[in-house]
C-alpha atoms as a PDB file:
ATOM      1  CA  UNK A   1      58.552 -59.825 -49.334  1.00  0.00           C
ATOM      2  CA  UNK A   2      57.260 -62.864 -47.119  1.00  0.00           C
ATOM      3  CA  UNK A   3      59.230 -61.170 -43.635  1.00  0.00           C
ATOM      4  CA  UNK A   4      56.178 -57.626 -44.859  1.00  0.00           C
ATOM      5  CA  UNK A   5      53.784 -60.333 -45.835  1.00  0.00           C
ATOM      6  CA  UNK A   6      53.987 -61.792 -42.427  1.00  0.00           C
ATOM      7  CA  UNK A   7      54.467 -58.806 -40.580  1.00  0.00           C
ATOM      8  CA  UNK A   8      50.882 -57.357 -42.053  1.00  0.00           C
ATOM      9  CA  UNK A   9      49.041 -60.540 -41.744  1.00  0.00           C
ATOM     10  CA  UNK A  10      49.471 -60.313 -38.105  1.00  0.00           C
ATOM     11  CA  UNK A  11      48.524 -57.080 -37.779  1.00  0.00           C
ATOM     12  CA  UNK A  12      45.689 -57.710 -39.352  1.00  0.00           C
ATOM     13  CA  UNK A  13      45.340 -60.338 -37.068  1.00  0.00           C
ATOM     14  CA  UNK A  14      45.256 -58.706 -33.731  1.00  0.00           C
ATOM     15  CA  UNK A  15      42.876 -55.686 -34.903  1.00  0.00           C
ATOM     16  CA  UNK A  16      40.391 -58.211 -35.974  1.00  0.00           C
ATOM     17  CA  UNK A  17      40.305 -60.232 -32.804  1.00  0.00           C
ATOM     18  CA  UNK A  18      41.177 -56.842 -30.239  1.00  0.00           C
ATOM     19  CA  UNK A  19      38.972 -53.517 -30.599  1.00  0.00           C
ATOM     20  CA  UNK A  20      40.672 -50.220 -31.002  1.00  0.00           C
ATOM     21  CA  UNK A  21      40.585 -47.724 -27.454  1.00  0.00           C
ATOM     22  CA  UNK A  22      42.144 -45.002 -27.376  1.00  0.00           C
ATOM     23  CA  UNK A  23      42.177 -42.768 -24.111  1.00  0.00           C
ATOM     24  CA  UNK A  24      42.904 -38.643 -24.564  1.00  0.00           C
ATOM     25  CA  UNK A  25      42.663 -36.291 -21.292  1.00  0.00           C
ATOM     26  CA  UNK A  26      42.119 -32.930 -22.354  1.00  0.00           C
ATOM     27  CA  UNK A  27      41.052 -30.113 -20.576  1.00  0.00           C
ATOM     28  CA  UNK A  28      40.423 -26.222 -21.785  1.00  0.00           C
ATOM     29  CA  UNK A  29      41.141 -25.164 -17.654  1.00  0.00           C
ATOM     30  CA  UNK A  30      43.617 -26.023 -15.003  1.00  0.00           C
ATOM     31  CA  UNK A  31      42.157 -28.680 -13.955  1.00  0.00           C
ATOM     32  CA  UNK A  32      39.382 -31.345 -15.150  1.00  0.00           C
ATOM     33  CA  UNK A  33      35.699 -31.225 -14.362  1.00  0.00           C
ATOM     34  CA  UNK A  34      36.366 -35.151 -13.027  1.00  0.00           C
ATOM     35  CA  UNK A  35      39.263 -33.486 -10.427  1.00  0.00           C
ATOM     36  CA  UNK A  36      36.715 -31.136  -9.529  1.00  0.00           C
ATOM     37  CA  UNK A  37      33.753 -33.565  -8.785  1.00  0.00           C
ATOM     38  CA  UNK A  38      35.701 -35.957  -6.837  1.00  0.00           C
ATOM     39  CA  UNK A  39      36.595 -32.852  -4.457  1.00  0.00           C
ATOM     40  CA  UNK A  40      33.019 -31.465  -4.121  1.00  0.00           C
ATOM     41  CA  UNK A  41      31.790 -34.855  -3.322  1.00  0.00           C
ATOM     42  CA  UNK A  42      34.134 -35.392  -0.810  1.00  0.00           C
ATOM     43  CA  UNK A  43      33.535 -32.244   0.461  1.00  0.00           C
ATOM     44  CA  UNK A  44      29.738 -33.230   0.246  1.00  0.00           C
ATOM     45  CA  UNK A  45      30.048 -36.616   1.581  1.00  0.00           C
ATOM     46  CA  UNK A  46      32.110 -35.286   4.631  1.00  0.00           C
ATOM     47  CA  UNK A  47      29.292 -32.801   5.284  1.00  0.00           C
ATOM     48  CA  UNK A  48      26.538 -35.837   5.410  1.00  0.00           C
ATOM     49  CA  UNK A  49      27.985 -37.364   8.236  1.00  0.00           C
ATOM     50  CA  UNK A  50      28.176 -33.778  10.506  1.00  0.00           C
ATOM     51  CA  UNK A  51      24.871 -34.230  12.641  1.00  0.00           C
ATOM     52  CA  UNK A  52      24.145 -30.391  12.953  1.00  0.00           C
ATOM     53  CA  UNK A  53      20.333 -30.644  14.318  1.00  0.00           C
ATOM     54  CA  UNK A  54      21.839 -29.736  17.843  1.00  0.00           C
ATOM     55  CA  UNK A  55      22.511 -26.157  16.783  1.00  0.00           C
ATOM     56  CA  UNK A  56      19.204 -26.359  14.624  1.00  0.00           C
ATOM     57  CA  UNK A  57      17.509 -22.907  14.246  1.00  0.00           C
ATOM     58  CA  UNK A  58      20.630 -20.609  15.376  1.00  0.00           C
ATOM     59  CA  UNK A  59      22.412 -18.085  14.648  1.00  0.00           C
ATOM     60  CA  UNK A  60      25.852 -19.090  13.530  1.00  0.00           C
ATOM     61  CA  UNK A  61      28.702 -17.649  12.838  1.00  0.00           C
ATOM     62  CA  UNK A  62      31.474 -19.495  10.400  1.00  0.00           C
ATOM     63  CA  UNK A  63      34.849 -19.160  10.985  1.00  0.00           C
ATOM     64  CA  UNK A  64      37.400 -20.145   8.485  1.00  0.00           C
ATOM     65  CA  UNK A  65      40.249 -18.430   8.921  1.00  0.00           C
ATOM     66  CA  UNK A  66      42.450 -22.406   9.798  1.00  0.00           C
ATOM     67  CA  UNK A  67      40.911 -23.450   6.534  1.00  0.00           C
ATOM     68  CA  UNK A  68      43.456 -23.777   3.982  1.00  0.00           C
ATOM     69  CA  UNK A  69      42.700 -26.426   1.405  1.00  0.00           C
ATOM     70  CA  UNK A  70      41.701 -26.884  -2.738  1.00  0.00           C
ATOM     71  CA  UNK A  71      38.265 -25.792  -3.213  1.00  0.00           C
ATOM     72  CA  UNK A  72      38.288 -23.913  -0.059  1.00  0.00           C
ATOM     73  CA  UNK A  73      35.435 -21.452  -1.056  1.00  0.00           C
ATOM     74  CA  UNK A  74      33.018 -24.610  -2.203  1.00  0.00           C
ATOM     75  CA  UNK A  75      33.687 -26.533   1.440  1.00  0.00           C
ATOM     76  CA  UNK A  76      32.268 -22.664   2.901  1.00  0.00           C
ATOM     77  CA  UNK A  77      29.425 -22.284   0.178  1.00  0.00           C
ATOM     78  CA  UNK A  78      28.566 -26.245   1.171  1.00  0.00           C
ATOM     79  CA  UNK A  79      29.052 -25.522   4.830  1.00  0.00           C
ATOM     80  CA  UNK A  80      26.804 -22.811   4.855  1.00  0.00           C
ATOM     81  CA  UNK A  81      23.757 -24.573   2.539  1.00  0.00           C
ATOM     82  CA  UNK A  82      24.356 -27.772   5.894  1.00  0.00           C
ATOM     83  CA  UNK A  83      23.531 -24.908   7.993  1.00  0.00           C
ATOM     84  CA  UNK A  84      20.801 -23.318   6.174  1.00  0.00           C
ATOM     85  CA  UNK A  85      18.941 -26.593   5.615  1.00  0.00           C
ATOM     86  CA  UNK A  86      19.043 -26.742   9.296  1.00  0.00           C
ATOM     87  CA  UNK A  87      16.961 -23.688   9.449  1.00  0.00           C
ATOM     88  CA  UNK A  88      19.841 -21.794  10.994  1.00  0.00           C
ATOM     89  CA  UNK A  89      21.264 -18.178  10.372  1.00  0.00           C
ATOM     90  CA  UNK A  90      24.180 -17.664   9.183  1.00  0.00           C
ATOM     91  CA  UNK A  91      25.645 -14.249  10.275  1.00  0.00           C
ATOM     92  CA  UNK A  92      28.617 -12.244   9.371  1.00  0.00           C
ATOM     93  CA  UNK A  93      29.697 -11.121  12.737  1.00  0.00           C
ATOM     94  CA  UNK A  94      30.561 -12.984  15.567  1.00  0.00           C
ATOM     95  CA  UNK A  95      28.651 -10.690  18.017  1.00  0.00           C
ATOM     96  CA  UNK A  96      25.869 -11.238  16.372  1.00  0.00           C
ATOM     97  CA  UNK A  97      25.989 -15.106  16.710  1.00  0.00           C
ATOM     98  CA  UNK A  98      24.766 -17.758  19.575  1.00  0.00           C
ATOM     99  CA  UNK A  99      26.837 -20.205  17.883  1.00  0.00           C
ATOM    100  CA  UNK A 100      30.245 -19.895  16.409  1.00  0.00           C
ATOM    101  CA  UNK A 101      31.051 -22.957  13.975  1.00  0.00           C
ATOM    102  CA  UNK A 102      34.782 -23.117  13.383  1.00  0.00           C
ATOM    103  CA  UNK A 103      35.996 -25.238  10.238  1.00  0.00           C
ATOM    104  CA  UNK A 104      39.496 -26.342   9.266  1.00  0.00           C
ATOM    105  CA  UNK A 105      40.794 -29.154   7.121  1.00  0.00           C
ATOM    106  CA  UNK A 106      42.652 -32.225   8.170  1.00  0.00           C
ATOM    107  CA  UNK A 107      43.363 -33.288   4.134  1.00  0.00           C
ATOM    108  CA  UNK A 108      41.247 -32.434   1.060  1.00  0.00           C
ATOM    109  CA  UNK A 109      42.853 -34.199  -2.818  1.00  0.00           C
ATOM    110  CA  UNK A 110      42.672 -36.520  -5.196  1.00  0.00           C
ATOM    111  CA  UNK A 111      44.652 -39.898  -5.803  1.00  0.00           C
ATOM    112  CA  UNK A 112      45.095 -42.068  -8.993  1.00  0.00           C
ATOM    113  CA  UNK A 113      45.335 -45.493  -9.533  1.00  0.00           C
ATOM    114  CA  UNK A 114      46.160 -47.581 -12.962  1.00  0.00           C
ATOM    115  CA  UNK A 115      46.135 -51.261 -13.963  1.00  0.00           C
ATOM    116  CA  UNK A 116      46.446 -53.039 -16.882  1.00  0.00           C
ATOM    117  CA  UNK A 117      46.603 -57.008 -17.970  1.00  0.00           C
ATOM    118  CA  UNK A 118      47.802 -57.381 -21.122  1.00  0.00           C
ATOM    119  CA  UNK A 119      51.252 -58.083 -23.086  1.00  0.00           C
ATOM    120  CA  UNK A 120      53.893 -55.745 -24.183  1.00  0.00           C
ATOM    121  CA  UNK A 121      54.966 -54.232 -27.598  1.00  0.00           C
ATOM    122  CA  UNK A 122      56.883 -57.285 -28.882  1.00  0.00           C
ATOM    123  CA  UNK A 123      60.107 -56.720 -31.687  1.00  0.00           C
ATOM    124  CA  UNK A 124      60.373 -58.877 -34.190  1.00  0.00           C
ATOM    125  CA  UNK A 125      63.333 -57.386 -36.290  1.00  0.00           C
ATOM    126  CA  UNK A 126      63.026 -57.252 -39.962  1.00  0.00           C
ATOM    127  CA  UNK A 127      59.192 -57.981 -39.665  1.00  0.00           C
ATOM    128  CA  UNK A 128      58.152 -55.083 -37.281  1.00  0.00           C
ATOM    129  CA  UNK A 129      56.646 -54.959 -33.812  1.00  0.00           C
ATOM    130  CA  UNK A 130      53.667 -56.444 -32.845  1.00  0.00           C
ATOM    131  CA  UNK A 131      51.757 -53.477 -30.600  1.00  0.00           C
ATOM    132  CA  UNK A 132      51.146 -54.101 -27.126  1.00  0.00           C
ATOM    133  CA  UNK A 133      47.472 -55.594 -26.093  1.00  0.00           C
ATOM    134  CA  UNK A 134      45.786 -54.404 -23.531  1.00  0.00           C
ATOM    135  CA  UNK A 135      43.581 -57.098 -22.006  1.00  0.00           C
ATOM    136  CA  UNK A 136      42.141 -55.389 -19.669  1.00  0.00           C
ATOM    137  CA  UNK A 137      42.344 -51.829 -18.420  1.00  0.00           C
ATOM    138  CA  UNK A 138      40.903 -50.218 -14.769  1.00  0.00           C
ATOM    139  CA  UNK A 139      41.887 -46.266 -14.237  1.00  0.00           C
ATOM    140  CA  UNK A 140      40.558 -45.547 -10.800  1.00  0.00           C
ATOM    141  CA  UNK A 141      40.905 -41.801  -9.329  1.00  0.00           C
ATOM    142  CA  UNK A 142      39.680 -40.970  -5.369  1.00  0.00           C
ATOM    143  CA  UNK A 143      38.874 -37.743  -3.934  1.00  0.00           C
ATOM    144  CA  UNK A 144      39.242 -37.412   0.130  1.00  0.00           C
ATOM    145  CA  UNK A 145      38.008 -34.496   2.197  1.00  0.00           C
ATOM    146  CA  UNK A 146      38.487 -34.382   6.161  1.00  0.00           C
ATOM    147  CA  UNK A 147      36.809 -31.213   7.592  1.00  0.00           C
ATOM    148  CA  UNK A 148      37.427 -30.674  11.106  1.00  0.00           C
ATOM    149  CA  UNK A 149      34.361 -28.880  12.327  1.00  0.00           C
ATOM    150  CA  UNK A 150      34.446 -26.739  16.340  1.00  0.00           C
ATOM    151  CA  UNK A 151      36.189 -30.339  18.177  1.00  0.00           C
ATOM    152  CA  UNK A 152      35.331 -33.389  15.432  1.00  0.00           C
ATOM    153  CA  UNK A 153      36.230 -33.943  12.488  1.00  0.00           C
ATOM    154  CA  UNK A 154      34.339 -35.858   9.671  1.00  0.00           C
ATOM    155  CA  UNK A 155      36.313 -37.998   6.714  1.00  0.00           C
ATOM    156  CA  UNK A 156      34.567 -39.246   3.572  1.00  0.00           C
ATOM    157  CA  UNK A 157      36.082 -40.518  -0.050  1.00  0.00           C
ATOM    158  CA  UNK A 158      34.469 -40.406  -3.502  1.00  0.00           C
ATOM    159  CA  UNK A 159      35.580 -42.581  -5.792  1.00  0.00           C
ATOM    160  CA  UNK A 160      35.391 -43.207  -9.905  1.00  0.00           C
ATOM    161  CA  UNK A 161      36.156 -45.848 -11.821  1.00  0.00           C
ATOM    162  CA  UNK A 162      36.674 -46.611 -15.456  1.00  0.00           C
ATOM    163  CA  UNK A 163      37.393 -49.658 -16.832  1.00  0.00           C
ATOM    164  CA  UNK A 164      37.639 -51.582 -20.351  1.00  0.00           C
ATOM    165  CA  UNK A 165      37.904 -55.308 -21.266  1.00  0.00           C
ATOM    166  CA  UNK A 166      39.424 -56.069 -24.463  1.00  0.00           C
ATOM    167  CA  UNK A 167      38.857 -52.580 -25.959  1.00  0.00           C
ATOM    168  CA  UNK A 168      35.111 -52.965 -24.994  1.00  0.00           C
ATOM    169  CA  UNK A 169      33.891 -50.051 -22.869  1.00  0.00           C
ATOM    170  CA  UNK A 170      33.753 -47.720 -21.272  1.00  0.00           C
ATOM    171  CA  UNK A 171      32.167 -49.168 -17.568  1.00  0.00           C
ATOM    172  CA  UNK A 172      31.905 -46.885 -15.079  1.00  0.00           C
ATOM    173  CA  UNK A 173      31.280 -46.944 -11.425  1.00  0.00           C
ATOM    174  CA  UNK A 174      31.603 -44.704  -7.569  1.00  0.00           C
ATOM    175  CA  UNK A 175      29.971 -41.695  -6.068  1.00  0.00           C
ATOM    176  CA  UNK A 176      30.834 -39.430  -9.011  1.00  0.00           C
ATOM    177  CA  UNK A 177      29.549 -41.638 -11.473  1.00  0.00           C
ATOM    178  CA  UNK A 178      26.047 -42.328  -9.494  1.00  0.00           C
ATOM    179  CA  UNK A 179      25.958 -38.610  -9.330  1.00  0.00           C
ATOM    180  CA  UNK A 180      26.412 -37.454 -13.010  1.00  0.00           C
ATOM    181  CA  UNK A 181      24.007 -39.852 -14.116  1.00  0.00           C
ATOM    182  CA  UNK A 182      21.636 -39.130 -11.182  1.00  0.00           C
ATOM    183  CA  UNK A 183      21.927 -35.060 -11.962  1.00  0.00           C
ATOM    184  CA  UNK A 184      22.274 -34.841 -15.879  1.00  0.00           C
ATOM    185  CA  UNK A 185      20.360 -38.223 -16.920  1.00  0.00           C
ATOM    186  CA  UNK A 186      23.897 -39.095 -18.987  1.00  0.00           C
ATOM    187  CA  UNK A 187      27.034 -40.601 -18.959  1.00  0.00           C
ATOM    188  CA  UNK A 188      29.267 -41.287 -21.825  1.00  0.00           C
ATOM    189  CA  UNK A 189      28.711 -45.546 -21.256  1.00  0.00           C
ATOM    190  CA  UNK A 190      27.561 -48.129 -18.728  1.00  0.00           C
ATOM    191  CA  UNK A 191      27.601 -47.068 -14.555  1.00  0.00           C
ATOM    192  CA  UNK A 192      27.061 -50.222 -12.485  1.00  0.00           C
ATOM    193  CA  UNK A 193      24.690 -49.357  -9.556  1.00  0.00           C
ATOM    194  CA  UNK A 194      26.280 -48.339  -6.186  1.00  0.00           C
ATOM    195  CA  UNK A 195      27.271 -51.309  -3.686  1.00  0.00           C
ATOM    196  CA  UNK A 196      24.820 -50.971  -0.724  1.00  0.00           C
ATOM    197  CA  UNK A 197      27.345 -50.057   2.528  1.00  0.00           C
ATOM    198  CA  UNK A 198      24.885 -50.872   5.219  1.00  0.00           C
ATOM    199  CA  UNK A 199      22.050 -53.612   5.044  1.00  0.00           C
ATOM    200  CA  UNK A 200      18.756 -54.448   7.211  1.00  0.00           C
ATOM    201  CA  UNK A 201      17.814 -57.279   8.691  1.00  0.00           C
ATOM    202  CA  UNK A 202      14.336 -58.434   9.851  1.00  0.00           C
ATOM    203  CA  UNK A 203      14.015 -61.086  12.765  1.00  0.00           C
ATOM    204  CA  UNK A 204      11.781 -63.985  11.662  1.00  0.00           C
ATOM    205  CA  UNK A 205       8.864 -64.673  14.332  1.00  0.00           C
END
């Protein structure tokens, strides 16, 4: 009676002093709409940094045929709308072209990272377990595209983090983050503002 007395008290105990979290990944397709985000702004990302204004006003033909990657048809689609905003035309045959843009990919996926700070599921016999603690909890998952494009190539990563500190949560952070929030108005807790990657610097007279 005093080993159950015991075992409840501290169970009552840690949920008083630790929130609840529980984490569920469901999805009703193959993949999740987060998989798919960090792809497409990869993709997108990759795209920024190809400086197309030479070939501004053309007509271009895109070749694809060496591109073989996830999301193949939104790098094209995204490939095109770069050339397009360029006020180029994008034509279906070759011979009809004065440029031909050839696109391939050197590595387009996603990558997952987990850590957690906490303590263990502890036995204690007779009296029960006391349930593991998570202290504090970061899930981090990166999307990379490289797009090789006629002789360069252009690499970019998006990134998204989520992270929880004693149960409290959910803070969110990275390119996919900024860009729900900037797109829909909404996300499902707090999104820390992006960490400026280049500054400026004024000379004093």
């Amino acid at each position: 009676m005093t080993c159950d007395f015991l075992s409840k008290a501290i169970g009552v105990c840690i949920l008083t002093l630790v929130p609840g979290c529980a984490t569920m990944k469901q999805s009703d397709t193959s993949r999740t709409g987060l998989e798919q985000l960090l792809i497409s702004n990869a993709i997108d990302q990759s795209l920024q940094k190809v400086d197309f204004r030479p070939i501004a006003g053309a007509k271009v033909h895109l070749k694809s045929d060496l591109l073989e990657c996830v999301d193949k048809n939104y790098a094209i689609l995204a490939t095109k709308s770069k050339l397009l905003a360029n006020q180029c035309t994008v034509v279906d045959s070759a011979d009809d072209a004065e440029v031909q843009l050839e696109i391939a990919s050197g590595g387009v996926g996603t990558d997952r990272t987990e850590l957690v700070v906490g303590t263990p599921e502890i036995p204690l016999g007779l009296m029960g377990s006391v349930p593991k603690i998570n202290f504090y909890e970061r899930n981090k998952a990166m999307g990379t595209a490289k797009l090789a494009i006629i002789s360069g190539y252009s690499l970019a990563r998006s990134d998204h983090q989520h992270w929880t500190t004693l149960g409290m949560g959910p803070v969110y952070s990275g390119s996919v983050a900024q860009q729900i929030q900037t797109d829909t108005g909404h996300v499902d807790g707090v999104v820390l503002p992006a960490v400026p990657t280049s500054f400026s610097r004024t000379a004093k007279r």
